[in-house]
Protein backbone atom coordinates (compact mmCIF):
# COMPACT_ATOMS: atom_id res chain seq x y z
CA UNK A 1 -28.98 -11.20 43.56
CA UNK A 2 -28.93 -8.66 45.98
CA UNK A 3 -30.70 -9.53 49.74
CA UNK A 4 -31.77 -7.34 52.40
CA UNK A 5 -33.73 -9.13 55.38
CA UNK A 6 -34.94 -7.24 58.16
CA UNK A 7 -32.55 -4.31 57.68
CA UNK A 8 -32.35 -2.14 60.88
CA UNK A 9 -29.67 0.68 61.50
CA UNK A 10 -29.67 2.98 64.51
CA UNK A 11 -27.36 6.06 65.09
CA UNK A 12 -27.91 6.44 68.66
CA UNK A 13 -31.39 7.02 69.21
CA UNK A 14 -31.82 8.05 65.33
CA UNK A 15 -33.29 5.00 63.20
CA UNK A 16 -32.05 5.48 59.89
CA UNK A 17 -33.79 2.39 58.03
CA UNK A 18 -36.13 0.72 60.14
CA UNK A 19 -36.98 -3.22 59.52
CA UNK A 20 -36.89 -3.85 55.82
CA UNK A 21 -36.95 -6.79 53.44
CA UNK A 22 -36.45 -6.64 49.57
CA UNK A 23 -34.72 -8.60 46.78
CA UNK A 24 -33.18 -7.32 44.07
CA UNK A 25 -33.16 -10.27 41.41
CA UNK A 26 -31.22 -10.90 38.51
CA UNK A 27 -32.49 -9.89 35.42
CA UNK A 28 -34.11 -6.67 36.35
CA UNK A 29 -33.57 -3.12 36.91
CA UNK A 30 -34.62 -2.10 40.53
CA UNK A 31 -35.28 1.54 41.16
CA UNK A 32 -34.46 2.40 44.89
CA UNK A 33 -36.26 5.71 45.43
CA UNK A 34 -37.31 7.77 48.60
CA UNK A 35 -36.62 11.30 50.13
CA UNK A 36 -33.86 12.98 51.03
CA UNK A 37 -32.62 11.36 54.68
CA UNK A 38 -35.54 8.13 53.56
CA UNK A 39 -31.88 5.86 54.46
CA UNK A 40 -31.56 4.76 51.36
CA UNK A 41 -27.89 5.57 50.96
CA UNK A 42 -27.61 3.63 54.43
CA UNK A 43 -28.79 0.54 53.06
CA UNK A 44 -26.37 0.37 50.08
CA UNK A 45 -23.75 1.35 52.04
CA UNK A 46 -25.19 -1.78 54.14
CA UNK A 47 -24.72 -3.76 50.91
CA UNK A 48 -20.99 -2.75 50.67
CA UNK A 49 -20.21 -3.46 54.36
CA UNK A 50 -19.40 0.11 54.78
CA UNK A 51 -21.92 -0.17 57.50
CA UNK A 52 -22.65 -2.77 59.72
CA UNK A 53 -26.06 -3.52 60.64
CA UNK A 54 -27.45 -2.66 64.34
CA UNK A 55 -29.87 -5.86 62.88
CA UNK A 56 -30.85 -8.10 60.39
CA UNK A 57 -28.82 -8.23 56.98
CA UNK A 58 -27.79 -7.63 53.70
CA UNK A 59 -26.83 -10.22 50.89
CA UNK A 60 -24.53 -10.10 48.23
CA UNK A 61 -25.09 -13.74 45.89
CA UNK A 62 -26.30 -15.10 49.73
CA UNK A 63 -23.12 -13.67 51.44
CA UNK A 64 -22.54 -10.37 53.69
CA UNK A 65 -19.90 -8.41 51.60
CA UNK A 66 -16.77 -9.15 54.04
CA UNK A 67 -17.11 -13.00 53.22
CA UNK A 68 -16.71 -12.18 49.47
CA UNK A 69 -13.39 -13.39 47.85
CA UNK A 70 -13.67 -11.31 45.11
CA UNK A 71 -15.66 -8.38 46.69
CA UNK A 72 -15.37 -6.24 42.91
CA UNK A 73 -16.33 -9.30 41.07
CA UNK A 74 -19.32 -10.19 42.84
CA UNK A 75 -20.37 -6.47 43.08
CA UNK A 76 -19.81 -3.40 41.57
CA UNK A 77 -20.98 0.14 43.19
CA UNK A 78 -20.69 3.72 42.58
CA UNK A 79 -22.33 5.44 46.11
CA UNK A 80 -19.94 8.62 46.04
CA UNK A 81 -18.00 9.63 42.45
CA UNK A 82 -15.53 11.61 44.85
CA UNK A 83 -14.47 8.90 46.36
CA UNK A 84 -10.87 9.10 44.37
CA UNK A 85 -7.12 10.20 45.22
CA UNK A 86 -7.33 13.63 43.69
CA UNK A 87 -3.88 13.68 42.73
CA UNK A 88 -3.88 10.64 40.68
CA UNK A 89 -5.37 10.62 37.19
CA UNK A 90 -8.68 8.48 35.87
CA UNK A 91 -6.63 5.79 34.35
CA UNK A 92 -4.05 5.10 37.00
CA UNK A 93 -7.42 4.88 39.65
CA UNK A 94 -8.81 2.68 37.82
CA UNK A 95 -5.40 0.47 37.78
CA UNK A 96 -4.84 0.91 41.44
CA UNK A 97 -8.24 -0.85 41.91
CA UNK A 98 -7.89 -3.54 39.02
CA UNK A 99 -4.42 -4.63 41.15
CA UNK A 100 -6.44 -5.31 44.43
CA UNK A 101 -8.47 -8.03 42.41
CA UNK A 102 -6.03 -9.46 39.88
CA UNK A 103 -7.87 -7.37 36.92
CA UNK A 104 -5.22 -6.94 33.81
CA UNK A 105 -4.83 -3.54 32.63
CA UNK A 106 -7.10 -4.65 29.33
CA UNK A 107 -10.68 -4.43 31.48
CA UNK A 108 -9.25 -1.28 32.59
CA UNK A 109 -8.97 -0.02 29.06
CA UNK A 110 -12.35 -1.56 28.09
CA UNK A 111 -13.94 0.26 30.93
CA UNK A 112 -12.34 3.74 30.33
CA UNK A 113 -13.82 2.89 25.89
CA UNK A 114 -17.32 2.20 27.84
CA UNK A 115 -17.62 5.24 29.59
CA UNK A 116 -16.62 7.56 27.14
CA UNK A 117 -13.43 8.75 29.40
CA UNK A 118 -10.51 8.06 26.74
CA UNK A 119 -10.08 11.21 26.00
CA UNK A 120 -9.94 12.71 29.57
CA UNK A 121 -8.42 8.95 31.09
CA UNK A 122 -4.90 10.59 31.82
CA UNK A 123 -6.31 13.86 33.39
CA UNK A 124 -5.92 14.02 37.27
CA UNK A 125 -9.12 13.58 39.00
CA UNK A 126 -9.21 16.93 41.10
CA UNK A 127 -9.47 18.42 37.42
CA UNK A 128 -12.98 16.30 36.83
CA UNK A 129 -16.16 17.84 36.87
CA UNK A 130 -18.86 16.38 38.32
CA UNK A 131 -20.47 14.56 35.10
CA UNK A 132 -16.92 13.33 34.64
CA UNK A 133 -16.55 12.28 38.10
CA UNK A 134 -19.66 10.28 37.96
CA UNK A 135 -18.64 8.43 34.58
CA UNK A 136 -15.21 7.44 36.71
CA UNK A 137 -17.32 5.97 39.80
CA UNK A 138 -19.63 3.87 36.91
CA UNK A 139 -16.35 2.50 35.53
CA UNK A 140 -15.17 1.71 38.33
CA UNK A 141 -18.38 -0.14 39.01
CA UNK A 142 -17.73 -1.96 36.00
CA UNK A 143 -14.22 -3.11 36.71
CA UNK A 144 -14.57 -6.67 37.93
CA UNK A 145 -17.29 -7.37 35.11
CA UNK A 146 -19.83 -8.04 38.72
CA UNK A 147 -23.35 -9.35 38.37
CA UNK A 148 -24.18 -7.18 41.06
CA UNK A 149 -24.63 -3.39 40.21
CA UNK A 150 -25.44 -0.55 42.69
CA UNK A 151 -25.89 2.72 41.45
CA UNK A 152 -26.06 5.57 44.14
CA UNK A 153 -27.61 8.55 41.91
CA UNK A 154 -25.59 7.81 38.57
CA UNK A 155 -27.16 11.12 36.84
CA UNK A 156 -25.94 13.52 38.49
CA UNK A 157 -24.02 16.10 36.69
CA UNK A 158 -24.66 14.35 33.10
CA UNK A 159 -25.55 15.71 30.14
CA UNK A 160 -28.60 14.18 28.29
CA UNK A 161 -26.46 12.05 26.31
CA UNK A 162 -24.99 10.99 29.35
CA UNK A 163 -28.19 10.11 31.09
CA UNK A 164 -29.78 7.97 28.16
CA UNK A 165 -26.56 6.54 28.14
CA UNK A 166 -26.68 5.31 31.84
CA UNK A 167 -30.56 4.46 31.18
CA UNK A 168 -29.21 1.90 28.35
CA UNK A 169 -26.61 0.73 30.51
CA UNK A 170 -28.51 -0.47 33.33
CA UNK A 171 -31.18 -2.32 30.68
CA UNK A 172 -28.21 -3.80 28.66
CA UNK A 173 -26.58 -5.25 32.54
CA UNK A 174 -29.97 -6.62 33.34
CA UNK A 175 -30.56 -8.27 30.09
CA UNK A 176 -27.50 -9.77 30.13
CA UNK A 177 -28.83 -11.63 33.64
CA UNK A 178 -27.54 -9.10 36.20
CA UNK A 179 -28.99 -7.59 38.86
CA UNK A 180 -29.19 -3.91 38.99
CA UNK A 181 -29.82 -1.41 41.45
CA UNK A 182 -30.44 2.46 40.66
CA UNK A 183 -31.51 5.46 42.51
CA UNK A 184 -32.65 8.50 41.53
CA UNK A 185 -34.77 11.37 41.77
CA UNK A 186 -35.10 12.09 38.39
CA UNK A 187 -38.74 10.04 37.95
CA UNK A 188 -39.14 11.00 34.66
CA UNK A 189 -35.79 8.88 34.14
CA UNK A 190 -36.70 5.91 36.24
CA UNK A 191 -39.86 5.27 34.83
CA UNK A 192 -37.78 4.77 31.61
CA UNK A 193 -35.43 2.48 33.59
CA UNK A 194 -36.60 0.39 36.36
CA UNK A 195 -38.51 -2.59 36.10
CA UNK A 196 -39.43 -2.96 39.70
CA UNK A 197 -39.35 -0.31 42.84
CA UNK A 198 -38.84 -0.28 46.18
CA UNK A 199 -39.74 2.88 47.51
CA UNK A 200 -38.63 3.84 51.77
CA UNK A 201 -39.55 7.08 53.99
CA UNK A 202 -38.14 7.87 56.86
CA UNK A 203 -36.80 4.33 56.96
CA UNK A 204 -39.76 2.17 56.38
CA UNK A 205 -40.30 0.23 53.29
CA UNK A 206 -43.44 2.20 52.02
CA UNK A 207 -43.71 0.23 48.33
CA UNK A 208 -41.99 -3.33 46.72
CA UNK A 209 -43.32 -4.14 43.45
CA UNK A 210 -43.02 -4.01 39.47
CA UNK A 211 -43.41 -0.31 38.01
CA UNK A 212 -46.61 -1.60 36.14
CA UNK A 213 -48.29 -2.66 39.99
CA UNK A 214 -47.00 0.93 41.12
CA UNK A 215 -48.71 3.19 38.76
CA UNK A 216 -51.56 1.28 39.37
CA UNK A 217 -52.03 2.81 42.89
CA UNK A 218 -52.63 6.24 41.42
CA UNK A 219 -55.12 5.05 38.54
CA UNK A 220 -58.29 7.20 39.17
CA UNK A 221 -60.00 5.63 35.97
CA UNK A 222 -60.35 8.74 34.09
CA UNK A 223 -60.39 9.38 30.22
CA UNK A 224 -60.08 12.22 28.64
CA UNK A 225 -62.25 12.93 25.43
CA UNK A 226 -62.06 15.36 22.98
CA UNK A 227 -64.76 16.05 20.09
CA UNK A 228 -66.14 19.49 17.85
CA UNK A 229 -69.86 18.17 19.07
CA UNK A 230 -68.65 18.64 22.65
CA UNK A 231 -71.98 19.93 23.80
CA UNK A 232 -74.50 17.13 22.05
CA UNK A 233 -71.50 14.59 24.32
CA UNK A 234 -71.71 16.24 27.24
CA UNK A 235 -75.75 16.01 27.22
CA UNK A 236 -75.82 12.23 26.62
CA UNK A 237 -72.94 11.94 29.45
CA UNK A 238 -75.16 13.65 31.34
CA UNK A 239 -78.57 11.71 30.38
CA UNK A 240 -76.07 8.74 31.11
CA UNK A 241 -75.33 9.08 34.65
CA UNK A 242 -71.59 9.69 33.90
CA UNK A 243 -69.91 12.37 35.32
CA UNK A 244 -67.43 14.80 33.79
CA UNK A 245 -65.56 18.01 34.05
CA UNK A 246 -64.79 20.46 30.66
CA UNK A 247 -61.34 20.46 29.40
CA UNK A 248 -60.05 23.37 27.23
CA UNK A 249 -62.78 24.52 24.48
CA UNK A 250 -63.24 20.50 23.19
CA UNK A 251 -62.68 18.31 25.84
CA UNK A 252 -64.53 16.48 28.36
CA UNK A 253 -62.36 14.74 31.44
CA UNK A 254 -64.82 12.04 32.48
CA UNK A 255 -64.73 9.43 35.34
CA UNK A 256 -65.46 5.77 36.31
CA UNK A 257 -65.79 4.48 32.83
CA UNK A 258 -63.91 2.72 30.13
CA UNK A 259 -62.83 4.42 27.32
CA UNK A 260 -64.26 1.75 25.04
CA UNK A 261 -67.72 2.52 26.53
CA UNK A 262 -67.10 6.10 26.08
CA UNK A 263 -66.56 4.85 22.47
CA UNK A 264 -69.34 3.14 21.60
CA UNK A 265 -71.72 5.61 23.58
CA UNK A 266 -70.02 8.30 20.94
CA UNK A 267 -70.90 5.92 18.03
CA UNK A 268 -74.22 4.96 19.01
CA UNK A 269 -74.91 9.01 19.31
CA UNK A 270 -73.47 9.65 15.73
CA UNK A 271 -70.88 12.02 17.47
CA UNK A 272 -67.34 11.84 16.44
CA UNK A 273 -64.44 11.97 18.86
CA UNK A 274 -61.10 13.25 17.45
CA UNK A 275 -59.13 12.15 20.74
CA UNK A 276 -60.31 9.14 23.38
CA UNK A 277 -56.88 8.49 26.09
CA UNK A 278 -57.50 7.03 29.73
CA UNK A 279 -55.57 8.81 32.20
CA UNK A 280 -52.73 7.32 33.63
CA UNK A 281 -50.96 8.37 36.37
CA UNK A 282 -47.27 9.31 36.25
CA UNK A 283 -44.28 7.92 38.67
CA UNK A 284 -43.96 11.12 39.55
CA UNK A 285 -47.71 11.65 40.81
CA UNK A 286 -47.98 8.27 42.69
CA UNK A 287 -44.53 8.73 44.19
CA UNK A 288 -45.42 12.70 45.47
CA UNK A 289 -48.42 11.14 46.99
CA UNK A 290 -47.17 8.07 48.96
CA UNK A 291 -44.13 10.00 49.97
CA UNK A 292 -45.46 13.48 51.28
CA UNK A 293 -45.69 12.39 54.79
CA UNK A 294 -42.45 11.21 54.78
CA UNK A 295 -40.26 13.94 53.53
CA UNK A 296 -37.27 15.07 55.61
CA UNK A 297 -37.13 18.81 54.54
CA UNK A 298 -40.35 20.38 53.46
CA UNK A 299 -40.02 23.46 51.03
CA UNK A 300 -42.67 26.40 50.92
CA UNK A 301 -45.49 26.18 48.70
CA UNK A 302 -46.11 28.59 46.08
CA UNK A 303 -50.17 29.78 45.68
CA UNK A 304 -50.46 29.47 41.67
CA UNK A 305 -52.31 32.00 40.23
CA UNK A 306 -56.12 31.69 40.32
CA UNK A 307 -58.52 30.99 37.33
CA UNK A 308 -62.15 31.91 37.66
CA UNK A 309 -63.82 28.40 36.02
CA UNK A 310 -67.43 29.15 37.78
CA UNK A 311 -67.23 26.65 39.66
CA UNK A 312 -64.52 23.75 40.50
CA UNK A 313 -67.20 20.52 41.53
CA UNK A 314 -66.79 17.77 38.72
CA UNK A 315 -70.55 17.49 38.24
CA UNK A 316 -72.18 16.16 35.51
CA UNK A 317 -74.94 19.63 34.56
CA UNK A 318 -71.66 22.42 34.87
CA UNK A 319 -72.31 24.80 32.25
CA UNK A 320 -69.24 24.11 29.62
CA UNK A 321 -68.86 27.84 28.03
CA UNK A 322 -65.91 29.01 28.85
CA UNK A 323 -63.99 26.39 30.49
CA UNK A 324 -60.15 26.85 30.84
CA UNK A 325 -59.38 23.40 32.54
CA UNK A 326 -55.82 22.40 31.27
CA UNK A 327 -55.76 18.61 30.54
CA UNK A 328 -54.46 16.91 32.33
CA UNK A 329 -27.12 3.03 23.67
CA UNK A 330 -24.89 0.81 25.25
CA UNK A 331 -22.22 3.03 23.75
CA UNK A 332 -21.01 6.45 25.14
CA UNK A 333 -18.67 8.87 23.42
CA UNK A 334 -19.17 12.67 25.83
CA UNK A 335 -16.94 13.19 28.87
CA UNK A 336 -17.18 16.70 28.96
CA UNK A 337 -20.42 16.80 31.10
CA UNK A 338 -20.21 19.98 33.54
């Protein structure tokens, strides 16, 4: 289990994570997510005693890292897949670490098989891409067979084989009791892989809580409905109370109401709906939105290009003709990522 209790650390009169508390248990995949410059580099580095605290702490198994006997036993982490004598090749790093700790040359083997870096193991690192490079940090990770896991933007420069692969890694650590910690900015990825989040900004802890609890912040209770009687639905909708907006040539987006409602209404009415999904909001979405004050480096916005839809109010009597709404392996075999 991984510990961090009121977590404060100042350069100079810069506050890089202000004053935050999470556990990361064992069991479960934890995605760490935030900006760019949120600190959340800083606090694993915290983990790792490559840092020291200006306050508070951080916990490895209930001990700050230097007290560990077996530091690469207790925890593994990759935080920077450069971090390598560029002269040496994959295989001999990895032995040069397994010597520190007692590891025999066999984990070092396994690790190399795990990773998919056999054929490549003998190649000096300053030859690695980056893909490569980040399969090397993970294995290295992996050496002392830790129950703690930190993983400092694994996906960088994989392939897609290589990111599903990391994706099934960090499920198949956790269910074999470990605990796991991942960041990324891929969301799309880390909805597929974290069980819980912890989300920072600037420093602050802004979210701590399961993935399901999460996307529950964003839930506007919307479902979208789609039928060949749209018009005959969108007049009891409207005799209804509900309100709606039009969606494409067949669909009506409507809101505050239960799609089982929605569904009896429709059978009640003798109209048939070919399509009846509630909205849900994406990690993505409720991430954008609890973030955007909190970003580091803000880009330029980009005006999309306008669509005359009459009028833009969700109101229940909008005319519907002519709406253009858009609706809304444990195993790894490629080193070769560039």
């Amino acid at each position: 289990m991984l510990e961090v209790r009121n977590l404060t650390k100042n350069y100079g009169p810069k506050t890089a994570v202000n004053d935050i508390s999470f556990t990361v248990p064992n069991g479960r995949v934890t995605g760490f997510l935030g900006p760019n410059g949120a600190g959340k580099s800083t606090t694993m580095r915290m983990l790792v005693g490559l840092e020291n605290p200006s306050k508070g702490s951080a916990l490895v198994d209930g001990q700050t890292y230097r007290s560990l006997k077996s530091p690469l036993t207790s925890v593994g982490a990759l935080l920077d897949a450069k971090a390598m004598h560029p002269g040496r090749n994959g295989a001999a790093h990895l032995r040069s670490l397994a010597l520190t700790h007692g590891i025999p040359k066999t984990r070092v083997d396994e690790v190399i098989e795990m990773t998919g870096l056999a054929a490549v193991s003998k190649k000096k690192v300053k030859g690695f891409s980056l893909g490569m490079g980040q399969r090397m940090g993970i294995a290295a990770a992996l050496l002392g067979d830790p129950q703690n896991v930190i993983l400092d933007e694994p996906v960088n420069g994989l392939d897609p084989e290589g990111v599903i692969w990391v994706r099934n890694l960090a499920r198949h650590l956790a269910s074999e009791g470990r605990a796991v910690l991942i960041s990324s900015h891929l969301m799309s990825e880390m909805s597929q892989t974290a069980d819980d989040l912890i989300v920072i900004g600037r420093g602050r802890l802004l979210a701590n809580c399961s993935m399901e609890d999460f996307l529950k912040i964003g839930d506007e209770n919307k479902v979208l409905v789609r039928t060949d009687a749209r018009e005959a639905f969108a007049a009891t909708l409207r005799g209804a109370g509900h309100i709606f907006t039009p969606v494409d040539t067949d669909g009506l987006m409507v809101e505050q109401v239960q799609a089982r409602d929605l569904a009896q209404l429709a059978a009640r009415t003798d109209v048939l709906l070919h399509e009846l999904t509630p909205q849900k909001s994406t990690l993505e979405q409720v991430y954008m939105n609890m973030t955007r004050d909190d970003v580091e480096y803000s880009s330029a916005s980009f005006d999309a290009p306008q669509q005359n839809l009459g009028t833009d109010a969700p109101v229940s009597s909008q005319p519907l003709a002519g709406a253009a709404t858009p609706s809304a392996p444990w195993s790894s075999t490629s080193a070769q990522e560039n």
